[in-house]
Each structure stands twice: as C-alpha cells, then as structure tokens.
C-alpha atoms as a PDB file:
ATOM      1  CA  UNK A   1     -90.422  28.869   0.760  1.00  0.00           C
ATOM      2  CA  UNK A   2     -92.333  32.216   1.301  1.00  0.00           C
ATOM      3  CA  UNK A   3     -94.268  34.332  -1.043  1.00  0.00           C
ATOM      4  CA  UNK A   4     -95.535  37.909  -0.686  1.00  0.00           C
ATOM      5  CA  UNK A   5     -98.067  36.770   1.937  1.00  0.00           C
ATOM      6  CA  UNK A   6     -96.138  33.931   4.237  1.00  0.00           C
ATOM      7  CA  UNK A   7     -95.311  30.530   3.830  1.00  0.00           C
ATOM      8  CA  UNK A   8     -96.206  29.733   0.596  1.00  0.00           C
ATOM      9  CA  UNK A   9     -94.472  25.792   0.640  1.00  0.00           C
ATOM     10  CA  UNK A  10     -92.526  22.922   2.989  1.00  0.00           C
ATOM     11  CA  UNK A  11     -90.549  20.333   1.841  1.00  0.00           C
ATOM     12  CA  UNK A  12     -88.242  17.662   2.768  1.00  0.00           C
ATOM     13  CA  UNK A  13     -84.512  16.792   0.564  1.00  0.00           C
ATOM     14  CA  UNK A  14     -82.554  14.139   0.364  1.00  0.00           C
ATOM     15  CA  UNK A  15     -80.014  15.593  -1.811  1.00  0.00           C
ATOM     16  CA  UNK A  16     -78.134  18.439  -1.763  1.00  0.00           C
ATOM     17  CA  UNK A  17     -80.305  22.348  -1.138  1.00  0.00           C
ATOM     18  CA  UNK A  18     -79.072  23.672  -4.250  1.00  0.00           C
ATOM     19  CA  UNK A  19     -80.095  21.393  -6.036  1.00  0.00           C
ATOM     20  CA  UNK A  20     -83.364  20.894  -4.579  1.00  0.00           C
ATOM     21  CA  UNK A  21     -84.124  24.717  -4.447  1.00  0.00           C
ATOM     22  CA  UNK A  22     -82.583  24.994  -8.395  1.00  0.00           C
ATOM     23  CA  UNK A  23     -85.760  22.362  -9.308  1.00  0.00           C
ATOM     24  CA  UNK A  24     -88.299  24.638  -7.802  1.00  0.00           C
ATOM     25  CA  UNK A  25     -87.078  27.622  -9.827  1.00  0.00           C
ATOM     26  CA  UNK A  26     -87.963  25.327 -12.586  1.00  0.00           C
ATOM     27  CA  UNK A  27     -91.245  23.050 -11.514  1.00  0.00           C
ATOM     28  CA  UNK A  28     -94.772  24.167 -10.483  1.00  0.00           C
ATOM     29  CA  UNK A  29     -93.117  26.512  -8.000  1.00  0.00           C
ATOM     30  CA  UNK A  30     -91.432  28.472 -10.371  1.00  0.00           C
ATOM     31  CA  UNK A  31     -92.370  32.424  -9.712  1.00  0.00           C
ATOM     32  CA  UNK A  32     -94.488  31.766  -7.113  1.00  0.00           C
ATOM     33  CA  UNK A  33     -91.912  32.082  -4.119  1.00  0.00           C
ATOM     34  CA  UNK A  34     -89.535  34.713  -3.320  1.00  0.00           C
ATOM     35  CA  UNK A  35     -87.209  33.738  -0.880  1.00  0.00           C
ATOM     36  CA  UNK A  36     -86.844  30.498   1.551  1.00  0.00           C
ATOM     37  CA  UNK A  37     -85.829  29.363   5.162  1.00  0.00           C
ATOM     38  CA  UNK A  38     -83.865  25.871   5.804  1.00  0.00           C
ATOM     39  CA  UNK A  39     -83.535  24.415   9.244  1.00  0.00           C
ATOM     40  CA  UNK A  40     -81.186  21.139   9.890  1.00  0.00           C
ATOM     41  CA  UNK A  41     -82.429  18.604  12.246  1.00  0.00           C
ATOM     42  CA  UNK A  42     -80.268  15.935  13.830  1.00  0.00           C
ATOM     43  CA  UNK A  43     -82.300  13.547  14.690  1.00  0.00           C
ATOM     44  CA  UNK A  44     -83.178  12.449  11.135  1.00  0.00           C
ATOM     45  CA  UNK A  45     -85.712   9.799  12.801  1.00  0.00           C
ATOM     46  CA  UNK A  46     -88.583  12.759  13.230  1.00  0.00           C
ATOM     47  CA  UNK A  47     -87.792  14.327  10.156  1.00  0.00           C
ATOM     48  CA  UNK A  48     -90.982  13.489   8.544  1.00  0.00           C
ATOM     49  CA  UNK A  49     -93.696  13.669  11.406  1.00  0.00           C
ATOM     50  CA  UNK A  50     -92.045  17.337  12.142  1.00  0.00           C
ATOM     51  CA  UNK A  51     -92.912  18.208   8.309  1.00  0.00           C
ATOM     52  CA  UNK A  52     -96.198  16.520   8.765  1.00  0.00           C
ATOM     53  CA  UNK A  53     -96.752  18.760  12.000  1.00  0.00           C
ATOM     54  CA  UNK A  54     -95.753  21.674   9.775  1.00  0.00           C
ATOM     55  CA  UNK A  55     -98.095  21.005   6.433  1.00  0.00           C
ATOM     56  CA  UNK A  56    -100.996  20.019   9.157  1.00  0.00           C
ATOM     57  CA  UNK A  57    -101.205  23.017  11.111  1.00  0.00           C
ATOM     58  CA  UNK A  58    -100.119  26.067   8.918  1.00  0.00           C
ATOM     59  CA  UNK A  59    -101.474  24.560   5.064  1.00  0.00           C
ATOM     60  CA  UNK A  60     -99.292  26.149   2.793  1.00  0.00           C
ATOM     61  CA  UNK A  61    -100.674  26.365  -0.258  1.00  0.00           C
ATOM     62  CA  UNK A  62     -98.067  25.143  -2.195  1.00  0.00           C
ATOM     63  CA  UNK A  63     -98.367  22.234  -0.658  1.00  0.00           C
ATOM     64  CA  UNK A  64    -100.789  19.159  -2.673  1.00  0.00           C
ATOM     65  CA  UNK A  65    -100.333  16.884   0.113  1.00  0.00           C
ATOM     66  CA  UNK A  66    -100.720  17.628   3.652  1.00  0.00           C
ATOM     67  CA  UNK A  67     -98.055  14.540   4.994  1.00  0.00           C
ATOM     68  CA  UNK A  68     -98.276  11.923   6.692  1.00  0.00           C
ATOM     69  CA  UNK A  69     -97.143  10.098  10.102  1.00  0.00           C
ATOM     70  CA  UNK A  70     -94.336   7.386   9.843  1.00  0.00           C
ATOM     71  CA  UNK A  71     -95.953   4.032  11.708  1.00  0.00           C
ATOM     72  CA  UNK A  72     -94.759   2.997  14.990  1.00  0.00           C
ATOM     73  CA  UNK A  73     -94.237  -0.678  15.547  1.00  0.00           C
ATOM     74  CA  UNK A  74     -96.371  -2.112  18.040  1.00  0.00           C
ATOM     75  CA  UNK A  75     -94.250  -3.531  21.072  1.00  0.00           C
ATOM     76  CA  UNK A  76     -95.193  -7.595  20.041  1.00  0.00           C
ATOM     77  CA  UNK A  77     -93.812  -6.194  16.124  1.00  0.00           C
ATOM     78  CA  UNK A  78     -90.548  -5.211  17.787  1.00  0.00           C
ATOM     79  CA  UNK A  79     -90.608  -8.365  19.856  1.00  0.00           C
ATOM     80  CA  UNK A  80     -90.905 -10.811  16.635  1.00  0.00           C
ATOM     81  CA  UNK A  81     -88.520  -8.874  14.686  1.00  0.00           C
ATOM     82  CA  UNK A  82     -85.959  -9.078  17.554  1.00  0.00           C
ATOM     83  CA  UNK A  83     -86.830 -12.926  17.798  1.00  0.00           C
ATOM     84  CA  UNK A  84     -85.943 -13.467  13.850  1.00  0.00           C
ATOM     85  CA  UNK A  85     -82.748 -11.315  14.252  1.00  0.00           C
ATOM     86  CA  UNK A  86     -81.809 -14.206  16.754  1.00  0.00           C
ATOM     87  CA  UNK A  87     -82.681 -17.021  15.057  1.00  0.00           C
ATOM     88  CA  UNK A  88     -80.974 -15.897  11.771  1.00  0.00           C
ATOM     89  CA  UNK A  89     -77.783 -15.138  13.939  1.00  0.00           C
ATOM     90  CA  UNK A  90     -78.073 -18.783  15.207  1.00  0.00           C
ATOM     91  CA  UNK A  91     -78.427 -20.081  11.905  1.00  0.00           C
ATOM     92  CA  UNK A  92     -75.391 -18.501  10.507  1.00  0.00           C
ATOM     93  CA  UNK A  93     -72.975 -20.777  13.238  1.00  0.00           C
END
C-alpha cells in the first residue's frame, strides 16, 4: 500500500484481496494509505523470504515487523526425514 510519500506497507494474504484490502480500510491502516499494488508469485515456496527481502531493505513504516526467513533443513534433516518416510511405508505392509 502507498501513501502520499511511497510505500507506506507490505503484506502477505492467504485469503482472498478484497477481503484482505476491505480489513485495512478498517484496522490500524485505515486513512493512512491511498492506493495499493499486488503482484502474484508462482512459486508460493519464496513467498515469504521475498516479503522479508521487501520489509528489510525499503522499511515501510507501516510495517511493526520487519519479517523473517523461513529455515532451510540441513542436508542430514532431509536425510532422517526421508529415512522415517521409509520406514513408516515399510511398516504399513
């Protein structure tokens, strides 16, 4: 969302943009934006760390928080998760 100066706020939905820009028009944003941008990604995997990228660098300040990275799994995580996927499979025979 933009006010009279620039980006005023970035955010993240998980329902639908109506809805999501109706609650601002009605939370602590209310009259403090006038108009807003929305850009679809695809790859809903880097969703977050691109909004994190976003709050990090530019600090809107309608932003409180400033985001944070989603956790990669170590390799030997991915390993041991893979190994119980297995041994549940065998179990189910």
């Amino acid at each position: 969302m933009y006010d009279d100066h620039g980006l005023y706020y970035v955010g993240l939905t998980n329902c639908s943009l109506r809805s999501r820009i109706q609650k601002h028009t009605r939370d602590r944003h209310k009259d403090k934006w006038k108009k807003f941008s929305w850009y679809r990604i695809q790859d809903l995997e880097h969703t977050k760390d691109i909004e994190t990228i976003l709050l990090r660098i530019i600090d809107p300040k309608g932003n409180r928080v400033k985001g944070k990275f989603k956790k990669k799994k170590r390799k030997s995580e991915e390993e041991k998760d893979s190994r119980k996927k297995v041994v549940k499979t065998r179990r189910k025979k």
